[in-house]
C-alpha atoms as a PDB file:
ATOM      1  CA  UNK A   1    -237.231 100.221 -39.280  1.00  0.00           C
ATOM      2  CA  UNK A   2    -235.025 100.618 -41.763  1.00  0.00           C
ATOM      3  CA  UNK A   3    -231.366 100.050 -40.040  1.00  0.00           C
ATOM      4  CA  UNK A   4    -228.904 101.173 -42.896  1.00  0.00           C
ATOM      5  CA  UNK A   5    -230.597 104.573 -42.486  1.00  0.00           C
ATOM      6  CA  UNK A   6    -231.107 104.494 -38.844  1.00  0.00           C
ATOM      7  CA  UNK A   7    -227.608 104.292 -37.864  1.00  0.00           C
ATOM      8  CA  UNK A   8    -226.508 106.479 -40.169  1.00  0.00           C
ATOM      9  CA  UNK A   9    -228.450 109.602 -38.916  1.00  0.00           C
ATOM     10  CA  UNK A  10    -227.744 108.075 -35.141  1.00  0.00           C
ATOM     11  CA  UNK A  11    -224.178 108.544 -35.996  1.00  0.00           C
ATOM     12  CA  UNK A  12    -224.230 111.575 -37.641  1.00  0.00           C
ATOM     13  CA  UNK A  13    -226.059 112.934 -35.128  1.00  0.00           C
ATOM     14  CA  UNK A  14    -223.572 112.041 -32.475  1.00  0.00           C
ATOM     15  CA  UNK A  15    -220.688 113.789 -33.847  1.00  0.00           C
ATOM     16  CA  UNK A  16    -222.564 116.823 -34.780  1.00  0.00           C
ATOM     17  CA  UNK A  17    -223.314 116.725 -30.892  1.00  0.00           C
ATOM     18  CA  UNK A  18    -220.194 116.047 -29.800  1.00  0.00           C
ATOM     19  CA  UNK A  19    -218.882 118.881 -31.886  1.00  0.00           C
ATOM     20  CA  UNK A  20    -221.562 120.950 -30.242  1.00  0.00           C
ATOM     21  CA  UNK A  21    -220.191 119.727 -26.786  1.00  0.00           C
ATOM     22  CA  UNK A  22    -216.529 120.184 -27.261  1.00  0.00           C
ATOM     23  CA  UNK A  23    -216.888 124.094 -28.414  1.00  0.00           C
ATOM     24  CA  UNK A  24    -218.744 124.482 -24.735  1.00  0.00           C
ATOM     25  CA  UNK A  25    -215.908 122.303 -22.868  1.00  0.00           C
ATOM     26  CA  UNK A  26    -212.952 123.982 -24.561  1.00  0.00           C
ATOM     27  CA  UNK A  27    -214.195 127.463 -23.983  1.00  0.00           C
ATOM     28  CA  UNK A  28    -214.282 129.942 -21.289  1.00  0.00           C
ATOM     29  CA  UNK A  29    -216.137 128.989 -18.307  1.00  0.00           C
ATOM     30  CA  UNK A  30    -219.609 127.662 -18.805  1.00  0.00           C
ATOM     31  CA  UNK A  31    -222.416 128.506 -16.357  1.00  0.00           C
ATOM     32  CA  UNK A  32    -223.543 124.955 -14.698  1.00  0.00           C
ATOM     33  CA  UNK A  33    -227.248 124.997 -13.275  1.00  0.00           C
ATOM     34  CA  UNK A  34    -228.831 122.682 -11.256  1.00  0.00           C
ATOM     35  CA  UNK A  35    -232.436 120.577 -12.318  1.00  0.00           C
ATOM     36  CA  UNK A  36    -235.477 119.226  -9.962  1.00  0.00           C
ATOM     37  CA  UNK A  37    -233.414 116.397  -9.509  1.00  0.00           C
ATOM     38  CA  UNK A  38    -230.778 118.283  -8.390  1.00  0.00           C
ATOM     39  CA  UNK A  39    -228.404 116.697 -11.223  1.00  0.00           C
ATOM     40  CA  UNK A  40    -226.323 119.436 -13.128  1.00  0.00           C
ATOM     41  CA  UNK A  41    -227.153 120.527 -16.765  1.00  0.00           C
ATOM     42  CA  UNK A  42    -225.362 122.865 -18.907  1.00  0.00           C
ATOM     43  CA  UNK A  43    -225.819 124.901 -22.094  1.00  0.00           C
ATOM     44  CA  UNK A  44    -223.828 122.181 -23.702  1.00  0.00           C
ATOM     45  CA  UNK A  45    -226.867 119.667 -22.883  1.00  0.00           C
ATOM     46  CA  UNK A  46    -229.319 121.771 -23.645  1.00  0.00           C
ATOM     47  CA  UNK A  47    -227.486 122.117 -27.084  1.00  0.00           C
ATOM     48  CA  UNK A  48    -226.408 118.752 -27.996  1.00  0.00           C
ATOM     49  CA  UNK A  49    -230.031 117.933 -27.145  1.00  0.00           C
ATOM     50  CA  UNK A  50    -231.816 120.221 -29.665  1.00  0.00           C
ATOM     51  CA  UNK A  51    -229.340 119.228 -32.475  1.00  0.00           C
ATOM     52  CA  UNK A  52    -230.425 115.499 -31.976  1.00  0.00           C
ATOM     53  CA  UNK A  53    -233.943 115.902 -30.899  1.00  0.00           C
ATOM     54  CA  UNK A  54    -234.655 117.752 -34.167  1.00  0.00           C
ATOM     55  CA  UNK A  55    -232.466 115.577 -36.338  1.00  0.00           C
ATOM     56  CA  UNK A  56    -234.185 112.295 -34.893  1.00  0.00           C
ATOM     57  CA  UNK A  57    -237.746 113.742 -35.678  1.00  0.00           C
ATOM     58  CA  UNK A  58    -237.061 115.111 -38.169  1.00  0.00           C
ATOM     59  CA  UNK A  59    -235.859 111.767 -40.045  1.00  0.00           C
ATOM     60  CA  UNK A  60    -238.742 109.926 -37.970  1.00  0.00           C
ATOM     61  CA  UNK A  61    -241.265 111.662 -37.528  1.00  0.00           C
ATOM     62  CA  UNK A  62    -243.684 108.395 -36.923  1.00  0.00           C
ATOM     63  CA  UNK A  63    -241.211 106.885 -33.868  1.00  0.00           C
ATOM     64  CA  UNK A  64    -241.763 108.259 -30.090  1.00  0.00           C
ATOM     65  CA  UNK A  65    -238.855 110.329 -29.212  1.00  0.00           C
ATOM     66  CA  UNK A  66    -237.622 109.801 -25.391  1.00  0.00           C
ATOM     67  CA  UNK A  67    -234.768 112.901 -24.118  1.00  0.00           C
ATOM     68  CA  UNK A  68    -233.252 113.068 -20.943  1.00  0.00           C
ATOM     69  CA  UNK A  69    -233.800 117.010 -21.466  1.00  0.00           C
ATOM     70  CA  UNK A  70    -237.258 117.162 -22.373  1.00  0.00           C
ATOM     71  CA  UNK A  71    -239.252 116.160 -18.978  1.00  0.00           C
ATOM     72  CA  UNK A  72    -242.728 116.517 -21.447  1.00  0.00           C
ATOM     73  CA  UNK A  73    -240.901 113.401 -23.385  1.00  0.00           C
ATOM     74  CA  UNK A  74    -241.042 111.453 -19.845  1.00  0.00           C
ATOM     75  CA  UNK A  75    -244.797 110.239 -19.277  1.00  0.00           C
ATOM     76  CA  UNK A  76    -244.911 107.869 -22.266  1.00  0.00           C
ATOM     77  CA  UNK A  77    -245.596 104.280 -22.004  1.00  0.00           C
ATOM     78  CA  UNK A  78    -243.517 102.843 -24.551  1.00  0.00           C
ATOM     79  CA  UNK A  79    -242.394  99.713 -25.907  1.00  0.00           C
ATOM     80  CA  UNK A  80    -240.857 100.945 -29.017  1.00  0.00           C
ATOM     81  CA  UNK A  81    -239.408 104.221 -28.918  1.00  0.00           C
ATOM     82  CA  UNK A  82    -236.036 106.289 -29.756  1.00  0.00           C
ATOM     83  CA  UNK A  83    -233.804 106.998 -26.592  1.00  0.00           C
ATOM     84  CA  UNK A  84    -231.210 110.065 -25.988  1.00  0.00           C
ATOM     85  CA  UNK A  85    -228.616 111.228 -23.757  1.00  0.00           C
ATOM     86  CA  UNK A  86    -227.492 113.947 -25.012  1.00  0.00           C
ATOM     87  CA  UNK A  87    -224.586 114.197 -22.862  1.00  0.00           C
ATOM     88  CA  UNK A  88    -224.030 111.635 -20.156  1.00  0.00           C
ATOM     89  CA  UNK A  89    -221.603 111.909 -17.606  1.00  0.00           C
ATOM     90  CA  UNK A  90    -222.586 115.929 -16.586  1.00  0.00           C
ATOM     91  CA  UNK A  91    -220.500 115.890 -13.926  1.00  0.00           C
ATOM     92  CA  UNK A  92    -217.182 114.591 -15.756  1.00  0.00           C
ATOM     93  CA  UNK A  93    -217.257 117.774 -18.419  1.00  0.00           C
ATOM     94  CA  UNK A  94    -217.638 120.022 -15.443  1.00  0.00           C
ATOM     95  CA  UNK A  95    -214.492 118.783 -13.869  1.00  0.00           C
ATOM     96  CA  UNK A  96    -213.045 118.783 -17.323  1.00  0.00           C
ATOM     97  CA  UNK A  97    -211.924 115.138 -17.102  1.00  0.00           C
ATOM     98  CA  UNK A  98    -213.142 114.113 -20.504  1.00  0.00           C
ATOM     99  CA  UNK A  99    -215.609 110.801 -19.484  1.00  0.00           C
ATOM    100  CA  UNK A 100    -218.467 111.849 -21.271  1.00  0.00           C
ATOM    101  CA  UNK A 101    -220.405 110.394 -23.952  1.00  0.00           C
ATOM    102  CA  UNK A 102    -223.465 110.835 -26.415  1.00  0.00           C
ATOM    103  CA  UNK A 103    -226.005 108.627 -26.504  1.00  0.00           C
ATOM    104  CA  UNK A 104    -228.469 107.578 -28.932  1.00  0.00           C
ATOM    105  CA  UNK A 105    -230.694 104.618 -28.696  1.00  0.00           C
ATOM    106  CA  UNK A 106    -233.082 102.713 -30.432  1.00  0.00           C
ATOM    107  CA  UNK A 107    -235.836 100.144 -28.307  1.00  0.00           C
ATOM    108  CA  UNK A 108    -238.066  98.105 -30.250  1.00  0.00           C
ATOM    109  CA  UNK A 109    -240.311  95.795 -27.853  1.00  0.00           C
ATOM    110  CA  UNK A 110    -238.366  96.757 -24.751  1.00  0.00           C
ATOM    111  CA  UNK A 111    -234.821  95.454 -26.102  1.00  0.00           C
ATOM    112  CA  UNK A 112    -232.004  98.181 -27.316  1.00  0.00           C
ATOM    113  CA  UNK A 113    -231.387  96.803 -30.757  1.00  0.00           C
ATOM    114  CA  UNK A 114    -229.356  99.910 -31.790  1.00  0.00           C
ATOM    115  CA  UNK A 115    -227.194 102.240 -30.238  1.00  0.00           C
ATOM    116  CA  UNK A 116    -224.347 104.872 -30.550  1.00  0.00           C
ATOM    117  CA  UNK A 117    -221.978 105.658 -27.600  1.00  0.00           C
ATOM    118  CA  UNK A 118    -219.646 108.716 -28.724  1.00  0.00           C
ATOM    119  CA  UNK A 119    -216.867 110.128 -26.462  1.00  0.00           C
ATOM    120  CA  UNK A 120    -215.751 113.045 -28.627  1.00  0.00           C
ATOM    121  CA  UNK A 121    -212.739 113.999 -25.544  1.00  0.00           C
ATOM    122  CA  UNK A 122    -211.463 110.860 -25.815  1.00  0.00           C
ATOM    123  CA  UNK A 123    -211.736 110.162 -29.905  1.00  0.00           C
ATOM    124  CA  UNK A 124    -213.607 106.957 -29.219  1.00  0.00           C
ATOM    125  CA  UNK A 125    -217.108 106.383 -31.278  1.00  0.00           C
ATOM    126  CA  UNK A 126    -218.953 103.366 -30.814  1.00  0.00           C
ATOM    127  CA  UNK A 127    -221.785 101.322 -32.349  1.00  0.00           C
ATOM    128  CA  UNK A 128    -224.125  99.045 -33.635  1.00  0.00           C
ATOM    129  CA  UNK A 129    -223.735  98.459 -37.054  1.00  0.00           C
ATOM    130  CA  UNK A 130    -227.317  97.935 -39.315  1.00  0.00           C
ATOM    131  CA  UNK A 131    -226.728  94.098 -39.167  1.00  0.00           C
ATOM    132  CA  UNK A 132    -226.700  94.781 -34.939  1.00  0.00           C
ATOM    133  CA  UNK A 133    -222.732  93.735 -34.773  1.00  0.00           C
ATOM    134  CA  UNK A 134    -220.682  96.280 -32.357  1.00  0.00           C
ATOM    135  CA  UNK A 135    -218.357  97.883 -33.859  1.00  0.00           C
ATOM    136  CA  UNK A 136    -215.540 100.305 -33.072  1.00  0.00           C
ATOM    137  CA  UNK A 137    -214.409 103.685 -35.756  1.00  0.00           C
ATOM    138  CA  UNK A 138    -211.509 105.223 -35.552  1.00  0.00           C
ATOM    139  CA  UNK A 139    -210.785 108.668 -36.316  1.00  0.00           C
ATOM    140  CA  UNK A 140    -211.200 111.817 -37.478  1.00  0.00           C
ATOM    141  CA  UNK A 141    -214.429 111.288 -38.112  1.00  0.00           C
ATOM    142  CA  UNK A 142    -216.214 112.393 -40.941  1.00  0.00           C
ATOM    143  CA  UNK A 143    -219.363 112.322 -43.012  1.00  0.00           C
ATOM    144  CA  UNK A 144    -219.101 108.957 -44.479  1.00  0.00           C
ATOM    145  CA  UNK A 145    -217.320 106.190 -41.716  1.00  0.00           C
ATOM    146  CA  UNK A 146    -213.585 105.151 -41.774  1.00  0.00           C
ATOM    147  CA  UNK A 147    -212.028 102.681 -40.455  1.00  0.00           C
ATOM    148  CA  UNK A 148    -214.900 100.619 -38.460  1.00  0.00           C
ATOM    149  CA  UNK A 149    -213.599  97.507 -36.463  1.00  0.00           C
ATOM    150  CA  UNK A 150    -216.006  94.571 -34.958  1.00  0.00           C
ATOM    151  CA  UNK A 151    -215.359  94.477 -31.287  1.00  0.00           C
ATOM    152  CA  UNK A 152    -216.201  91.991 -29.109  1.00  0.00           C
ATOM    153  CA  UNK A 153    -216.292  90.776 -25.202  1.00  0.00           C
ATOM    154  CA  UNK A 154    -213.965  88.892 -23.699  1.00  0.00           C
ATOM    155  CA  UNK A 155    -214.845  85.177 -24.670  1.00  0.00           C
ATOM    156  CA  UNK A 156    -213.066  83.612 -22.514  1.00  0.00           C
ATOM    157  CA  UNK A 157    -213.445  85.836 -18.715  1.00  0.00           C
ATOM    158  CA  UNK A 158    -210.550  84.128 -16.164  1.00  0.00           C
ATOM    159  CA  UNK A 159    -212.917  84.605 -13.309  1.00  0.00           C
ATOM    160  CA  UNK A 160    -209.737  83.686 -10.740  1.00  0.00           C
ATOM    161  CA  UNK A 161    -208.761  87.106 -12.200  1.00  0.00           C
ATOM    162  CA  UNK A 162    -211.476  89.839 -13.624  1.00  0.00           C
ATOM    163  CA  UNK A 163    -211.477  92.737 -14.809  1.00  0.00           C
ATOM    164  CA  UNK A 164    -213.924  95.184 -13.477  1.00  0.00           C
ATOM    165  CA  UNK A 165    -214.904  98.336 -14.326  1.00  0.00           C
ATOM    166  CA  UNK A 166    -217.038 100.779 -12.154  1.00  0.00           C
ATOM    167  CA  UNK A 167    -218.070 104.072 -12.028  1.00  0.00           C
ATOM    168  CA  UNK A 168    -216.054 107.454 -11.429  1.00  0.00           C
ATOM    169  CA  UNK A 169    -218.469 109.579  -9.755  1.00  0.00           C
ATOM    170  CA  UNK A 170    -220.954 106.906  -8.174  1.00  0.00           C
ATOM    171  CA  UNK A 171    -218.967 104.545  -6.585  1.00  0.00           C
ATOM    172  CA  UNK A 172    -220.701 103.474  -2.868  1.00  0.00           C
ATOM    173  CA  UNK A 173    -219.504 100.669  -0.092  1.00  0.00           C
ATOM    174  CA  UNK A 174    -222.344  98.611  -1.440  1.00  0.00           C
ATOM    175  CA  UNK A 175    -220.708  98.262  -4.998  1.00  0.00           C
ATOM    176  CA  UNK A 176    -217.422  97.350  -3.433  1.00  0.00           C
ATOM    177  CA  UNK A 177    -218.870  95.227  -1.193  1.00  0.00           C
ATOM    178  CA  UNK A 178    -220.628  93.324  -4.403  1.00  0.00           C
ATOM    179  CA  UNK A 179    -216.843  93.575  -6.298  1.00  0.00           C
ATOM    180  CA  UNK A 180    -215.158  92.082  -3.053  1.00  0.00           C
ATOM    181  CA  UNK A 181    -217.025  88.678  -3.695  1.00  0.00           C
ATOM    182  CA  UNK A 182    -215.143  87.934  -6.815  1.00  0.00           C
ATOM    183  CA  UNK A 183    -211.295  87.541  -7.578  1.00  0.00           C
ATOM    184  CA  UNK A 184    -210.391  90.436  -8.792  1.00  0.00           C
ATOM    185  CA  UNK A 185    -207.314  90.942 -11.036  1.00  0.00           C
ATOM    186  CA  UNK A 186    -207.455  95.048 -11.275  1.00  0.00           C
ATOM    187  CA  UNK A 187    -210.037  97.781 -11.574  1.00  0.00           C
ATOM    188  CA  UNK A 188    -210.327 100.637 -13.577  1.00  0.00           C
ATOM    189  CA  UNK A 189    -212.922 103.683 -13.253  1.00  0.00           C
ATOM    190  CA  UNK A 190    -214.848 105.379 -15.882  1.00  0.00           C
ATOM    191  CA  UNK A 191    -217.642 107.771 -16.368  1.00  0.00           C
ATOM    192  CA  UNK A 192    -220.754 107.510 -17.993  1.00  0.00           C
ATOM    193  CA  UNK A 193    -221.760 105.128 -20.327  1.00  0.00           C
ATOM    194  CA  UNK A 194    -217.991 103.900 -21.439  1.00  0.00           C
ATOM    195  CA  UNK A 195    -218.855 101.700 -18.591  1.00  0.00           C
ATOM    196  CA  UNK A 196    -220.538  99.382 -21.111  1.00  0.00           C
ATOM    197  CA  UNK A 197    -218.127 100.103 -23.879  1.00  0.00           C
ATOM    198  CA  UNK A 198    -215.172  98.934 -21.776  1.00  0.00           C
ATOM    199  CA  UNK A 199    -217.113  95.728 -21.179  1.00  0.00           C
ATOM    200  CA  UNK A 200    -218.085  95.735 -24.993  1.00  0.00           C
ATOM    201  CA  UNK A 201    -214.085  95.597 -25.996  1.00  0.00           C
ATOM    202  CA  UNK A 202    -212.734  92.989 -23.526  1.00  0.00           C
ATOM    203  CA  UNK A 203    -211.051  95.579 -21.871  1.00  0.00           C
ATOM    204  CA  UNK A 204    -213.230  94.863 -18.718  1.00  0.00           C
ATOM    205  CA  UNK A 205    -215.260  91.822 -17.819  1.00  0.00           C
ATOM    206  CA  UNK A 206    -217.787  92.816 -15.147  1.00  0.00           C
ATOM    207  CA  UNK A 207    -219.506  96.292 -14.625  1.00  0.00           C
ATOM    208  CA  UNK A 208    -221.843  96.653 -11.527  1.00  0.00           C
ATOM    209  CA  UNK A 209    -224.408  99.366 -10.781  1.00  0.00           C
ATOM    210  CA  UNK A 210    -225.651  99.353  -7.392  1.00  0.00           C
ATOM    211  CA  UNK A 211    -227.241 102.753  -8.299  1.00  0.00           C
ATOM    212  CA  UNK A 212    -229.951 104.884  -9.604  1.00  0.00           C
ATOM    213  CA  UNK A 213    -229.956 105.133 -13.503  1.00  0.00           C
ATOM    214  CA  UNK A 214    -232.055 105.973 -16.478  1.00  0.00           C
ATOM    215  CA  UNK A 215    -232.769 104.751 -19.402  1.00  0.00           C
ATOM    216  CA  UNK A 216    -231.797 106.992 -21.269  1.00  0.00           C
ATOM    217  CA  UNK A 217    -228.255 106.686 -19.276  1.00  0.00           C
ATOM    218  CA  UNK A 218    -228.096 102.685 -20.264  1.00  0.00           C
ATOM    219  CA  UNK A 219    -229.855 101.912 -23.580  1.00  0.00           C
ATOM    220  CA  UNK A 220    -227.167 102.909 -26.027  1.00  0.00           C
ATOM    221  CA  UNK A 221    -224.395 101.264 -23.774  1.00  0.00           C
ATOM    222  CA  UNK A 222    -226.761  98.497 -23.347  1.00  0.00           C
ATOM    223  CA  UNK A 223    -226.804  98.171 -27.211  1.00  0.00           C
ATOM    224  CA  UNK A 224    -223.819  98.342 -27.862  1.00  0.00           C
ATOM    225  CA  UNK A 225    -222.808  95.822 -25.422  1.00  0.00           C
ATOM    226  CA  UNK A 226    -225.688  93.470 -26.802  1.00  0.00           C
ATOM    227  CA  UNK A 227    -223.951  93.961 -30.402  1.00  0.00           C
ATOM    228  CA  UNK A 228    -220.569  92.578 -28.950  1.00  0.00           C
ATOM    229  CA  UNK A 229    -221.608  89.907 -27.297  1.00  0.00           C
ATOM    230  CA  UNK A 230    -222.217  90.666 -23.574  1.00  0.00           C
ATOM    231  CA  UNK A 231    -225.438  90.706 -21.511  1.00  0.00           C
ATOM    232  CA  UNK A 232    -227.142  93.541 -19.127  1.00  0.00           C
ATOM    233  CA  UNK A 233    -229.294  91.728 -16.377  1.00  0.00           C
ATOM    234  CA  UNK A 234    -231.023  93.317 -13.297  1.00  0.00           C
ATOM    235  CA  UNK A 235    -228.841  92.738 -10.294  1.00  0.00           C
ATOM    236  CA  UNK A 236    -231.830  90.942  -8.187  1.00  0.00           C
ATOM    237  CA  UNK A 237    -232.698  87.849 -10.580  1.00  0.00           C
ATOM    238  CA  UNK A 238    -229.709  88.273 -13.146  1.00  0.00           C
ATOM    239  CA  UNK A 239    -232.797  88.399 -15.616  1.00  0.00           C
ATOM    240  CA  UNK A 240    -232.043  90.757 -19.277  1.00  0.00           C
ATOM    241  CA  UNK A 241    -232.680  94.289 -18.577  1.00  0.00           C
ATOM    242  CA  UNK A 242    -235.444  95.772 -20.433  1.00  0.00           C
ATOM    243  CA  UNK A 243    -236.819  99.145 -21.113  1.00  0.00           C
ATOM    244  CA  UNK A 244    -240.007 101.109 -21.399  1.00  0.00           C
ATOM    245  CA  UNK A 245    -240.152 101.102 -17.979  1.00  0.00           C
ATOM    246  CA  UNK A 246    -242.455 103.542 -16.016  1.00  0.00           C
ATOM    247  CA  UNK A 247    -240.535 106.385 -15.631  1.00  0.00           C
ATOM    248  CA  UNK A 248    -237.889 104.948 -17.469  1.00  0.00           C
ATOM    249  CA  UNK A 249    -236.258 104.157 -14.628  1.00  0.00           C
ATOM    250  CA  UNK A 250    -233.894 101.380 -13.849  1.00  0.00           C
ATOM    251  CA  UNK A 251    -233.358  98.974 -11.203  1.00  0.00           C
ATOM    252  CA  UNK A 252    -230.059  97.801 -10.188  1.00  0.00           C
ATOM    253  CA  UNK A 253    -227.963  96.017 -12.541  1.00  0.00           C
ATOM    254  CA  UNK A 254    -224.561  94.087 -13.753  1.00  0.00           C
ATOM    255  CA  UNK A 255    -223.109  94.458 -17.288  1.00  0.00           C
ATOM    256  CA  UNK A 256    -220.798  91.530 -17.754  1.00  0.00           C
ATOM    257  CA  UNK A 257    -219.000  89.162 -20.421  1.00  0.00           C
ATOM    258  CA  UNK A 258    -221.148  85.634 -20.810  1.00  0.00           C
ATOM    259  CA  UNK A 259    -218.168  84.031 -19.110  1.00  0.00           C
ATOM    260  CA  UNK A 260    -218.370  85.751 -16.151  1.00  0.00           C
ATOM    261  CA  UNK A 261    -219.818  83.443 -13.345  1.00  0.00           C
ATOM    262  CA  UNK A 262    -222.301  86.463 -11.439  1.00  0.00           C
ATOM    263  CA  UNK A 263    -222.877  86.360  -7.658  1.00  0.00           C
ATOM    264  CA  UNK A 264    -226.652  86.362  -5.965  1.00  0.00           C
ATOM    265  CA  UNK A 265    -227.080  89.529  -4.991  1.00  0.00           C
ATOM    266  CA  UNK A 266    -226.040  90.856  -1.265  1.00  0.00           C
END
């Protein structure tokens, strides 16, 4: 895989998404429907998904293509694939509170080596860099990157005083019961997968999910996260998460700084 030219049409492809997204979530009303699952989709999925589903194969046309969108994408047993969210975090641009992101992941042997996390609400673009380092662009975006800062996780986690991040809309007794065994110096809440970005920047140190996922929801968080440093481990043996999964489905897990000193499970 040629990296230079893989995270250059990831990237690209995020912001022409996210531009796709924001002319849905600053419009009139948008009509929200509801899938098998029961999770909400709207037009601005469905077009945010076509953009970078076509853009991906079209640019490589060889590499298994994985969508939340496309259930025909879903039966695959993969090990090396391309990953997409188009937009993660549904439920925040219905409410209009801005926590959503775009997600585009790459997964060679079961490991996210390359991601792109873009938040186009909140102006914050995230990703992995060709060399794999996590970096950090500031805006206004455009064709070729700006300014593009390494970021990193917290080195050095107090864990007499953590930060911890958890989610927005899918927040349960069970994940504050897991939180309650640590010392906790504040908590914020976020949506979709910022979650891992927050983690990625030292702005948080430890982000539980005691929760159903995808991976399609994870891999470019995950990858990002990787690229600064931190670690994603299954919440039952702490092991690296890994993907390819049947179903692409996730078990628990805990996205965390190095430093941080995890709790068994329960």
């Amino acid at each position: 895989m040629q990296f230079d030219r893989l995270v250059s049409e990831m990237r690209r492809l995020a912001l022409d998404a996210g531009t796709a997204i924001m002319r849905v979530y600053e419009g009139p009303d948008f009509a929200v429907r509801a899938k098998l699952d029961a999770s909400p989709v709207t037009e601005a999925d469905e077009a945010a998904d076509a953009l970078i589903s076509a853009g991906l194969r079209a640019a490589f046309p060889e590499m298994p293509l994985v969508t939340e969108e496309q259930a025909d994408t879903h039966g695959q047993r993969l090990s090396t694939f391309l990953i997409v969210d188009p937009l993660d975090g549904t439920k925040e641009f219905v409410q209009r509170r801005g926590d959503f992101t775009v997600n585009i992941a790459y997964v060679e042997n079961g490991v996210p080596l390359r991601g792109v996390v873009y938040a186009p609400a909140r102006g914050r673009l995230f990703y992995t860099d060709a060399s794999g380092r996590a970096v950090e662009e500031t805006g206004p975006f455009g064709a070729e990157p700006g300014i593009v800062r390494p970021i990193g996780v917290n080195a050095t986690p107090d864990n007499r005083a953590l930060m911890v991040v958890a989610s927005k809309s899918h927040r349960d007794q069970a994940t504050d019961d897991y939180i309650a065994q640590y010392a906790v110096r504040d908590m914020t809440s976020a949506g979709s997968s910022l979650k891992f970005c927050l983690v990625a920047t030292g702005e948080a140190d430890l982000y539980p999910r005691l929760g159903r996922t995808m991976e399609w929801d994870t891999a470019a968080g995950d990858a990002v996260l990787r690229g600064a440093g931190g670690q994603v481990v299954r919440f039952d043996d702490h092991m690296p998460l890994t993907y390819g999964k049947p179903g692409f489905e996730n078990p628990f897990f805990i996205a965390h700084a190095p430093g941080v000193l995890l709790h068994p499970q329960g």
